[in-house]
PDB file of N, CA and C in Angstrom:
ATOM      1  N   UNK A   1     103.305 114.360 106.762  1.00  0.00           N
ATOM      2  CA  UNK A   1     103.390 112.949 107.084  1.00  0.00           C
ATOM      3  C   UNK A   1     104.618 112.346 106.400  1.00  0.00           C
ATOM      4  N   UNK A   2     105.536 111.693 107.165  1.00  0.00           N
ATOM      5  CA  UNK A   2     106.678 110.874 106.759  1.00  0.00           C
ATOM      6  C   UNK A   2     106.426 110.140 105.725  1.00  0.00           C
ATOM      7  N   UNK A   3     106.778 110.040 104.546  1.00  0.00           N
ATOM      8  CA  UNK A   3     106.576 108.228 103.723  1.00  0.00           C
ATOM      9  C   UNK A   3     107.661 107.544 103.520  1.00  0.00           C
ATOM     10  N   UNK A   4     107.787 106.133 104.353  1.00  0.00           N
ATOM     11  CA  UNK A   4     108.832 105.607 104.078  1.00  0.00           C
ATOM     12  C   UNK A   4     108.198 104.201 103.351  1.00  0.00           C
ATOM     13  N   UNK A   5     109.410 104.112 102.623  1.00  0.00           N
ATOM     14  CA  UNK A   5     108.660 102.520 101.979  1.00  0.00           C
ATOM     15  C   UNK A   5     109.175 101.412 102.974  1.00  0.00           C
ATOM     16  N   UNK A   6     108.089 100.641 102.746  1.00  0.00           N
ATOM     17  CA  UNK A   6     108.565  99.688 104.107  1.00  0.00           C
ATOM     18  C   UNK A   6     108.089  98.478 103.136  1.00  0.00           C
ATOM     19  N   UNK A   7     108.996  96.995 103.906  1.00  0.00           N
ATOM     20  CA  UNK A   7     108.872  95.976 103.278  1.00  0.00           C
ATOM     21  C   UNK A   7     108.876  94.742 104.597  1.00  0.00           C
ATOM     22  N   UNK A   8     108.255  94.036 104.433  1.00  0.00           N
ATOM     23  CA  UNK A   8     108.554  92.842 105.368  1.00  0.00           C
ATOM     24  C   UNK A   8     108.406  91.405 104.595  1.00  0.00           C
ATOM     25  N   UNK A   9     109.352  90.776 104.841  1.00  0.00           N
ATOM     26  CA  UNK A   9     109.474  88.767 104.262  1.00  0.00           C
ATOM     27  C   UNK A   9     109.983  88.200 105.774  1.00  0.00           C
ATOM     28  N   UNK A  10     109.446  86.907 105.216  1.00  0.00           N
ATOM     29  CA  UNK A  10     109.405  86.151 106.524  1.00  0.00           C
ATOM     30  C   UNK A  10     110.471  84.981 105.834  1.00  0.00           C
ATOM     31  N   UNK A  11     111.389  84.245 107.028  1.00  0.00           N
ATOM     32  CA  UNK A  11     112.503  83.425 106.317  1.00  0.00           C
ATOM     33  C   UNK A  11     112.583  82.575 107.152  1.00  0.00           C
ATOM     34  N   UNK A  12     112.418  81.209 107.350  1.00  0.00           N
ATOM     35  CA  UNK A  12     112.460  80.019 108.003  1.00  0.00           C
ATOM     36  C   UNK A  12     114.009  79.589 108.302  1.00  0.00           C
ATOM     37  N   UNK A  13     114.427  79.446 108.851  1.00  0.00           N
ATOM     38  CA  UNK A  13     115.645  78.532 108.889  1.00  0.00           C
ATOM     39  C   UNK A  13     115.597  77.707 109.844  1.00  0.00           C
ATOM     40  N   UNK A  14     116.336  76.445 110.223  1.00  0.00           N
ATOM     41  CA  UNK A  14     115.693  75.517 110.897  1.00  0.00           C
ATOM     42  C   UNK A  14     114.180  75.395 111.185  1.00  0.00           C
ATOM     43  N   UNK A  15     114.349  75.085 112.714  1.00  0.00           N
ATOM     44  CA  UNK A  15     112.803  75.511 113.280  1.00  0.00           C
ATOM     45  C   UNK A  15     112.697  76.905 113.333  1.00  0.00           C
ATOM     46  N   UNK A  16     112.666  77.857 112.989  1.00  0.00           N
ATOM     47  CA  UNK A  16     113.054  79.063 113.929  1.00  0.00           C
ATOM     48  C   UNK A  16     112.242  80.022 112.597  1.00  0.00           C
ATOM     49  N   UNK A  17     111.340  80.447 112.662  1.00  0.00           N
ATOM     50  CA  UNK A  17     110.720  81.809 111.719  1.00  0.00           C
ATOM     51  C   UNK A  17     111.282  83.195 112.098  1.00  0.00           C
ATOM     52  N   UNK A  18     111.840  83.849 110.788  1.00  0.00           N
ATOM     53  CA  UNK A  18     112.075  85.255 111.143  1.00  0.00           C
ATOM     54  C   UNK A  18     111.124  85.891 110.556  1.00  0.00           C
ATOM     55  N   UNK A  19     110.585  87.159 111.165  1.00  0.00           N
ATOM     56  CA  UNK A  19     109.928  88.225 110.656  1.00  0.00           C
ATOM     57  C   UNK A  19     110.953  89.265 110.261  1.00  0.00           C
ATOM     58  N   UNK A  20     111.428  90.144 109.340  1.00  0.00           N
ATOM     59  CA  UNK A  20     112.048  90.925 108.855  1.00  0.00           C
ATOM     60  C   UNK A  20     111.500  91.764 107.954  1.00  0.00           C
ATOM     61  N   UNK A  21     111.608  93.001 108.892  1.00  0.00           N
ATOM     62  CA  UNK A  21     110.811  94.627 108.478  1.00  0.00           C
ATOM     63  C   UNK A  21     111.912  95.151 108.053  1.00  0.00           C
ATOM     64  N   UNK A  22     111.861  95.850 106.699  1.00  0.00           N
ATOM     65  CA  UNK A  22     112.652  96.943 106.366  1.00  0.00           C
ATOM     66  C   UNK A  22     112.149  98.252 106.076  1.00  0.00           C
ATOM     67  N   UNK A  23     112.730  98.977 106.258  1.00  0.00           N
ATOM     68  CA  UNK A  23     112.019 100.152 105.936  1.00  0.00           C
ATOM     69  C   UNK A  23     113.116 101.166 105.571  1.00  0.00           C
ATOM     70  N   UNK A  24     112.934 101.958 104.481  1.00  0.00           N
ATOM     71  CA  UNK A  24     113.653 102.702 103.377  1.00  0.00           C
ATOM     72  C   UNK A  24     113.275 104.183 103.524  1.00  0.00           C
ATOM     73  N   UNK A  25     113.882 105.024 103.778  1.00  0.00           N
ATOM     74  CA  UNK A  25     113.756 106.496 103.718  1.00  0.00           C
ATOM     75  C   UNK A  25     114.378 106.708 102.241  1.00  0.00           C
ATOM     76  N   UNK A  26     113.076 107.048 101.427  1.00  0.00           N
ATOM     77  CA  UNK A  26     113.088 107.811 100.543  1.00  0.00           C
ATOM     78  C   UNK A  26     114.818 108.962  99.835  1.00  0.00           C
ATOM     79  N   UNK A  27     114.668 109.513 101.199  1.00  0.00           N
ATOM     80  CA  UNK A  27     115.712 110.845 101.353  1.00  0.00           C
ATOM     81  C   UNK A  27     117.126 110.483 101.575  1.00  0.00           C
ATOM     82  N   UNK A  28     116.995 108.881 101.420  1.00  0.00           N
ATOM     83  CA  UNK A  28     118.881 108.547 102.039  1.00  0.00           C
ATOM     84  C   UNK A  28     119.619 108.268 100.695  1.00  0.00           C
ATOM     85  N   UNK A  29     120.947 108.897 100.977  1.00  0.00           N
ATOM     86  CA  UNK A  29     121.460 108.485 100.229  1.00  0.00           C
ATOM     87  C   UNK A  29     122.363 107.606  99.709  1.00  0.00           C
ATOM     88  N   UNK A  30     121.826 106.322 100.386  1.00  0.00           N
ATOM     89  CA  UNK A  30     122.274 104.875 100.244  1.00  0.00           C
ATOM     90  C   UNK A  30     121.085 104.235  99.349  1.00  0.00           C
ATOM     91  N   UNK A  31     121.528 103.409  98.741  1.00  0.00           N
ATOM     92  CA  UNK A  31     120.785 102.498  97.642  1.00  0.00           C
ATOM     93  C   UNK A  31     120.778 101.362  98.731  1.00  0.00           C
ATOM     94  N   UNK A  32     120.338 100.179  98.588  1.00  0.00           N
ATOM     95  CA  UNK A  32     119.689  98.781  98.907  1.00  0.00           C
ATOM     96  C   UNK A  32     121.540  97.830  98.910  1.00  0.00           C
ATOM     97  N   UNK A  33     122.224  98.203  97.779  1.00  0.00           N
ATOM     98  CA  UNK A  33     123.478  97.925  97.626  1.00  0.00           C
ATOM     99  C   UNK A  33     124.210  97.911  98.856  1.00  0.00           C
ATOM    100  N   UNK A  34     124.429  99.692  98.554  1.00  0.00           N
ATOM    101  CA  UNK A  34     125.227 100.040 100.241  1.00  0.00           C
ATOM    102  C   UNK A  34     124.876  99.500 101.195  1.00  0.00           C
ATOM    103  N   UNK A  35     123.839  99.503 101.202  1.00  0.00           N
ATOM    104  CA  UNK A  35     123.383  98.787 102.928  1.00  0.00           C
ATOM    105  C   UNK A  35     123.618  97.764 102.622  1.00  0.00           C
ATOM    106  N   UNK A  36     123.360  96.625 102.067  1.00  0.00           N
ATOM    107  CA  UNK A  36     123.835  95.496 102.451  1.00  0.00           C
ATOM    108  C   UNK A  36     125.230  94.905 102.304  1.00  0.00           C
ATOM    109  N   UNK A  37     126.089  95.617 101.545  1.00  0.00           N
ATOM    110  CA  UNK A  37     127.992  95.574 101.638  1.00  0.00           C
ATOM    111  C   UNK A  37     127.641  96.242 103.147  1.00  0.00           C
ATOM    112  N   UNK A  38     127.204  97.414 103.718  1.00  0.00           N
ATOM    113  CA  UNK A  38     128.017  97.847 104.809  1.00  0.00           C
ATOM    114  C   UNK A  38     127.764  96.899 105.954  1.00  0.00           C
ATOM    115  N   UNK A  39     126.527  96.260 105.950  1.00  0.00           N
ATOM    116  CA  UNK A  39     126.145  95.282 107.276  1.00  0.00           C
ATOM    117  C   UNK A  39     127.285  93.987 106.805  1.00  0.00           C
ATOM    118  N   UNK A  40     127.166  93.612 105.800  1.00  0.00           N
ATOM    119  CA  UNK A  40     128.531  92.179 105.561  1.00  0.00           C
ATOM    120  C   UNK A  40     129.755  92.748 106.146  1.00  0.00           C
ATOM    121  N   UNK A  41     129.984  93.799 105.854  1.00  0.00           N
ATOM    122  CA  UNK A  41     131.635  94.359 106.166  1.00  0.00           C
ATOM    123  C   UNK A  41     131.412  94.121 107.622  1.00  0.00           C
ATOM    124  N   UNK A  42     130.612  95.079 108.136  1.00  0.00           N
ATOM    125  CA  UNK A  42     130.872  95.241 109.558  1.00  0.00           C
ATOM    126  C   UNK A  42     130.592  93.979 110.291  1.00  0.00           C
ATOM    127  N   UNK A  43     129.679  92.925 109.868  1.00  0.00           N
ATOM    128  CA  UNK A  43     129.499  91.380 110.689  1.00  0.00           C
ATOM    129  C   UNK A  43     131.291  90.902 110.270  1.00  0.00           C
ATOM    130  N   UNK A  44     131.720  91.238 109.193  1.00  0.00           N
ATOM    131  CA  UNK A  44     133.056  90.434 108.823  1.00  0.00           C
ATOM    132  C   UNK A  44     133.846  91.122 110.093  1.00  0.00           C
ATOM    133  N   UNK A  45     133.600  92.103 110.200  1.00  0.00           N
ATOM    134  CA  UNK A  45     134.884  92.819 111.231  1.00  0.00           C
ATOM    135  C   UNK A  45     134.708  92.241 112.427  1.00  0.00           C
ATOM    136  N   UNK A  46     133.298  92.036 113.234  1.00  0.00           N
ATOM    137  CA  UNK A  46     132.738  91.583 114.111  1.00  0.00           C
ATOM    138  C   UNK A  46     133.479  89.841 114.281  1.00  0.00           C
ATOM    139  N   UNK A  47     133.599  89.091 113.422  1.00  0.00           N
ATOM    140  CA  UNK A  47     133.780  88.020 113.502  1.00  0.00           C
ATOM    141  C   UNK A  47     134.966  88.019 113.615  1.00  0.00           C
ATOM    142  N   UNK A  48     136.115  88.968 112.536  1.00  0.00           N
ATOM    143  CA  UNK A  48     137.477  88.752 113.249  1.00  0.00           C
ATOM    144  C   UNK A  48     137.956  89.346 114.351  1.00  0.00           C
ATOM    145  N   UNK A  49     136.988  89.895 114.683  1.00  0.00           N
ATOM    146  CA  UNK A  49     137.890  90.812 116.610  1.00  0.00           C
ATOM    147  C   UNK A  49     137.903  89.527 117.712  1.00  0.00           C
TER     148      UNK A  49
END
């Protein structure tokens, strides 16, 4: 059986509720860090094209 740690928070902005599931494989070898520099980088790249 797989175990991944999984997390979910919920975040209001305006009217608008988000549900936000994360879920973490144990076996990667990215920390919580990496992932979130690599999603900023790549929305930054996204915004200047």
């Amino acid at each position: 059986m797989k175990k991944d740690i999984t997390s979910a928070t919920e975040y209001k902005i305006g009217h608008t509720k988000y549900i936000v599931n994360l879920v973490f494989n144990p076996k990667s070898s990215e920390n919580i860090s990496d992932i979130v520099k690599r999603l900023i980088e790549r929305d930054i790249k996204k915004q200047a094209a």
